[in-house]
N, C-alpha and C. Protein backbone atom coordinates (compact mmCIF):
# COMPACT_ATOMS: atom_id res chain seq x y z
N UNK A 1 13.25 14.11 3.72
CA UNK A 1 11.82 13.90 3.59
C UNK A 1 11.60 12.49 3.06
N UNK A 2 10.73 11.57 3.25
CA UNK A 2 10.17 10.29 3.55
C UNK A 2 8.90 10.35 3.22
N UNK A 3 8.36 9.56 1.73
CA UNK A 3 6.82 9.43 1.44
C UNK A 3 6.61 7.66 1.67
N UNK A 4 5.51 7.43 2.65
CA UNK A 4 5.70 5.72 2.87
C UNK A 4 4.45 5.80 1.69
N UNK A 5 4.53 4.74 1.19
CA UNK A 5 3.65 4.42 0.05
C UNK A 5 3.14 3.32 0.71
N UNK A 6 2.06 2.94 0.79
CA UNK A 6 1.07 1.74 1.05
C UNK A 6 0.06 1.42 -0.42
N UNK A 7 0.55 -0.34 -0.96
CA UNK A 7 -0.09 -0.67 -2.32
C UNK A 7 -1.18 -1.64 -1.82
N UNK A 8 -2.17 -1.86 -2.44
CA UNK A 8 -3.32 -2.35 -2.28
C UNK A 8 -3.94 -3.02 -3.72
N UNK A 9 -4.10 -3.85 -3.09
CA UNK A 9 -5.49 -4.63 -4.44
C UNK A 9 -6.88 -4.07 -4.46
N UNK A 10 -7.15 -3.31 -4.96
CA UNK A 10 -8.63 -3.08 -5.43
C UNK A 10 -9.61 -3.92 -4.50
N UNK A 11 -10.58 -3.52 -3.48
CA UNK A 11 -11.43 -4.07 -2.89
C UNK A 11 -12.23 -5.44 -3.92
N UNK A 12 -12.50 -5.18 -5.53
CA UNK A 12 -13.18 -5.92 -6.29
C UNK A 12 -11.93 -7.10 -6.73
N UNK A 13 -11.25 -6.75 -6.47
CA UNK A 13 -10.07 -7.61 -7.02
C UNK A 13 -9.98 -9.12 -5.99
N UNK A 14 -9.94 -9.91 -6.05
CA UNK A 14 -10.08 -11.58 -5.32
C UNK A 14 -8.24 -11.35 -4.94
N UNK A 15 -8.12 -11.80 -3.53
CA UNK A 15 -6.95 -12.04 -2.33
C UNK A 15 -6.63 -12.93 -2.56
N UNK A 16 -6.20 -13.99 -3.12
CA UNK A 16 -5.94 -15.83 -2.07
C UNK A 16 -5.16 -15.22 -1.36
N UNK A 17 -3.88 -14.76 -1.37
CA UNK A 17 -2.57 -14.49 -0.51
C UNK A 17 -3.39 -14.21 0.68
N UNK A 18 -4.27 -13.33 0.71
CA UNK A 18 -4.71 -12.33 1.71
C UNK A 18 -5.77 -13.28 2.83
N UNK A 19 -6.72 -14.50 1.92
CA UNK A 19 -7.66 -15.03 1.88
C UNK A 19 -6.76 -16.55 3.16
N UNK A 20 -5.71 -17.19 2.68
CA UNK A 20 -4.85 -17.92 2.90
C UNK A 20 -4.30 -17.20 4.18
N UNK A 21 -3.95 -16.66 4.67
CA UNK A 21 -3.79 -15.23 6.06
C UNK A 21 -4.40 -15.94 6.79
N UNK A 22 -6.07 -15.31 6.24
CA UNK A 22 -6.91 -15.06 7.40
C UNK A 22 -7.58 -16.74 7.69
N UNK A 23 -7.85 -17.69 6.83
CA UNK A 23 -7.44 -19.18 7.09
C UNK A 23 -6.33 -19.54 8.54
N UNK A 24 -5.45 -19.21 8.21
CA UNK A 24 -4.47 -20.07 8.76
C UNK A 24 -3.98 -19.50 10.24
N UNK A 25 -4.85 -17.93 10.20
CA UNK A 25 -4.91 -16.83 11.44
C UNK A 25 -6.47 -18.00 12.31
N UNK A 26 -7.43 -18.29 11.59
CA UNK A 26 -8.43 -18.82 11.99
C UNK A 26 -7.68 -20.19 12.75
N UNK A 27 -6.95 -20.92 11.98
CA UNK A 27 -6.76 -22.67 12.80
C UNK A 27 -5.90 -21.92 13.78
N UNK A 28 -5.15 -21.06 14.15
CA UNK A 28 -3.96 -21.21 14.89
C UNK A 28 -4.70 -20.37 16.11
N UNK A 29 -6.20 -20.16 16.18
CA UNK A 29 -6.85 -19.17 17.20
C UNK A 29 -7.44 -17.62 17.12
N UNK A 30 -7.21 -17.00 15.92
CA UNK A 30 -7.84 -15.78 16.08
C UNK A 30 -8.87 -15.75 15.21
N UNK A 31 -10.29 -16.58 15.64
CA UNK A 31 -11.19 -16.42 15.13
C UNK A 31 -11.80 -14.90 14.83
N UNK A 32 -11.56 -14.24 15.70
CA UNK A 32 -11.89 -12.34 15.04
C UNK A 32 -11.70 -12.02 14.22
N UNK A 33 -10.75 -12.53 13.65
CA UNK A 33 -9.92 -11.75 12.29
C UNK A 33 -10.86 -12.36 11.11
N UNK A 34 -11.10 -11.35 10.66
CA UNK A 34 -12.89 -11.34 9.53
C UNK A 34 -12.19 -11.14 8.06
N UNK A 35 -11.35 -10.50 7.76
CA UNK A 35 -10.45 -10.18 6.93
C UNK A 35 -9.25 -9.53 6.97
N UNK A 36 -8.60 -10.58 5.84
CA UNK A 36 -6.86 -10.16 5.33
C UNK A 36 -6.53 -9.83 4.16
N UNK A 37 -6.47 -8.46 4.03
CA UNK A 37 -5.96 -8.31 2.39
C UNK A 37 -4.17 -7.71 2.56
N UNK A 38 -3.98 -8.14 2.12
CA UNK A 38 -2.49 -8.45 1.42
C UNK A 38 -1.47 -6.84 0.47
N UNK A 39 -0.81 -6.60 0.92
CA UNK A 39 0.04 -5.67 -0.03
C UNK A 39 1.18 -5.36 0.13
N UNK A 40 2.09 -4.17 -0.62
CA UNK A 40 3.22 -3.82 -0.30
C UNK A 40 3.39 -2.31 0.15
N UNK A 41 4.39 -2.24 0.95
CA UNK A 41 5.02 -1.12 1.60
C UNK A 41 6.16 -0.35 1.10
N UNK A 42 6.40 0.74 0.63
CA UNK A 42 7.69 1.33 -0.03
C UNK A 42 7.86 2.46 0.51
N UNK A 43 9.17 2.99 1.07
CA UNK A 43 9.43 4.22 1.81
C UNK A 43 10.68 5.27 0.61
N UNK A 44 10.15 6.14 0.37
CA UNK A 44 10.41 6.81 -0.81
C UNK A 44 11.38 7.87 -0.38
N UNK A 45 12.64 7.90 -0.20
CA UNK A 45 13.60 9.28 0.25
C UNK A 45 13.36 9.97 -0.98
N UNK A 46 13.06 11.70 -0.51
CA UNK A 46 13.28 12.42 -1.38
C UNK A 46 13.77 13.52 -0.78
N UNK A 47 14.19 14.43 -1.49
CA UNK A 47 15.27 15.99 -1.06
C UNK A 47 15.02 16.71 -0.25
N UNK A 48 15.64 16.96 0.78
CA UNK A 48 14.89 17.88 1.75
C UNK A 48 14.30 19.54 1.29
N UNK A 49 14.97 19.76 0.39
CA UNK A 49 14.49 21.39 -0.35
C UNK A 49 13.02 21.43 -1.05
N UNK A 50 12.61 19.88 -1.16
CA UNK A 50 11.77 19.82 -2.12
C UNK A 50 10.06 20.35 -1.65
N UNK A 51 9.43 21.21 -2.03
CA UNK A 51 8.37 21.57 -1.11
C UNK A 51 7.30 20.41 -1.15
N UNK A 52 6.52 20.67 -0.46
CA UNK A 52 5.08 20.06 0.37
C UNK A 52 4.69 19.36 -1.33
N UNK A 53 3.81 20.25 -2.34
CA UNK A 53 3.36 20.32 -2.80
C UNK A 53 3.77 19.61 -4.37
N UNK A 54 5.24 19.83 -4.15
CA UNK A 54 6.05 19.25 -5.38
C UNK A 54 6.03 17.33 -4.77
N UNK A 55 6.46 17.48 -3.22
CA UNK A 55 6.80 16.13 -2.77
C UNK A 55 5.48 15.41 -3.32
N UNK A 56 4.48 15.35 -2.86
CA UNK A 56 2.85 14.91 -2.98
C UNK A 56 2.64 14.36 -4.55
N UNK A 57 3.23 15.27 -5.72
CA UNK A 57 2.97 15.43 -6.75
C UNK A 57 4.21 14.37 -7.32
N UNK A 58 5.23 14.19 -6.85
CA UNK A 58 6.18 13.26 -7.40
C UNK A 58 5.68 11.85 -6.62
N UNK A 59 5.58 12.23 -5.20
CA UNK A 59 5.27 10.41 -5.09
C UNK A 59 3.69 9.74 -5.51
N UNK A 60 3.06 11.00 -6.15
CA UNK A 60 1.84 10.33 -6.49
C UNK A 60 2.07 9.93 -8.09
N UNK A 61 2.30 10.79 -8.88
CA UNK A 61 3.47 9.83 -9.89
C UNK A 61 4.05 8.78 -10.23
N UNK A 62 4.88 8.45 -9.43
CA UNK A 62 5.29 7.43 -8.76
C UNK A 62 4.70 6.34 -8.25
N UNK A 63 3.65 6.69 -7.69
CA UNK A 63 2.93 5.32 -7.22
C UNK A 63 2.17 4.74 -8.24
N UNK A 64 1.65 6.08 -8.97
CA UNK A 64 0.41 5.75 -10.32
C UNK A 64 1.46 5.18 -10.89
N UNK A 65 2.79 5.41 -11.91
CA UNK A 65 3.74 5.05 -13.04
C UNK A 65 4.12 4.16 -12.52
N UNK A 66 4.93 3.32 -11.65
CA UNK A 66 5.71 2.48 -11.56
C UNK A 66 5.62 1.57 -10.32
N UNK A 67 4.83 1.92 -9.44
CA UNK A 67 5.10 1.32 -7.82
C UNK A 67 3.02 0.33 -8.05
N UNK A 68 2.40 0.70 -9.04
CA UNK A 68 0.94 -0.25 -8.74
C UNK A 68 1.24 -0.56 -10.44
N UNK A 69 -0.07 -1.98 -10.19
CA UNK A 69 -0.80 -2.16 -11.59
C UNK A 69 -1.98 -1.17 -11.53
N UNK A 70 -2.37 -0.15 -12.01
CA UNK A 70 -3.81 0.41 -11.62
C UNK A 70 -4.95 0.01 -12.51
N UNK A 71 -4.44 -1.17 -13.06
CA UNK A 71 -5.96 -1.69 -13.12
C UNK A 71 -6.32 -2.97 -11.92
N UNK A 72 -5.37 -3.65 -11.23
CA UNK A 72 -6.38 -3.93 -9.77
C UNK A 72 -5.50 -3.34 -8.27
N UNK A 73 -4.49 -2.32 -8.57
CA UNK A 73 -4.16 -2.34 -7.68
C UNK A 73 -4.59 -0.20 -7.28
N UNK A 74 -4.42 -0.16 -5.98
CA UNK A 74 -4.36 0.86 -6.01
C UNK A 74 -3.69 1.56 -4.45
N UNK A 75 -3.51 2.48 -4.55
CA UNK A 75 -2.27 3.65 -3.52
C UNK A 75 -2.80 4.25 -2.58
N UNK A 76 -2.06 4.40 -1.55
CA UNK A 76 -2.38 5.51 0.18
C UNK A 76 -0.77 6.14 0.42
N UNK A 77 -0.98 7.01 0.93
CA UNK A 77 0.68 7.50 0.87
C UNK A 77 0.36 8.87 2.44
N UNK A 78 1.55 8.64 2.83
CA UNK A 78 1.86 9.53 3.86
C UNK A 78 3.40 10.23 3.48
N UNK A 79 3.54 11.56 4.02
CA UNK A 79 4.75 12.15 3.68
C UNK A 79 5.63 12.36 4.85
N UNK A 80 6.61 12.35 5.21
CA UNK A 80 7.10 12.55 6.24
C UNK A 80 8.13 13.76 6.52
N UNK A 81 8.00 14.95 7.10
CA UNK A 81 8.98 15.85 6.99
C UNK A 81 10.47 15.79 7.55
């Protein structure tokens, strides 16, 4: 079993990284692109015995304790069976 974690900056929270993207997406031709926000990706192996409900509850844990800042960052997560 496989929880992908997707980290995020707080919509109120200011990008450059993200801001600097969508700049440099603009000179090189893709004027469409309206916004770029910026984050990280983490793919979480855990036990295959482990149920639905326990999995959900450890990688949300996990994302809150150790994987964000949650004061500007914050979490999306998918589980994978």
């Amino acid at each position: 079993m496989k929880a992908h974690v997707y980290v995020t900056l707080k919509t109120s929270v200011l990008d450059p990284q993200g801001q600097t993207i969508q700049n440099a997406l603009r000179k090189i031709g893709f004027a469409d692109v309206t916004a770029v926000r910026q984050g990280k990706y983490f793919v979480v192996s855990l036990a295959d015995g482990l149920s639905g409900e326990a999995a959900r509850a450890q990688v949300e844990r996990i994302a809150r304790e150790v994987l964000t800042n949650p004061v500007i960052e914050e979490f999306t997560y998918r589980i994978e069976e």
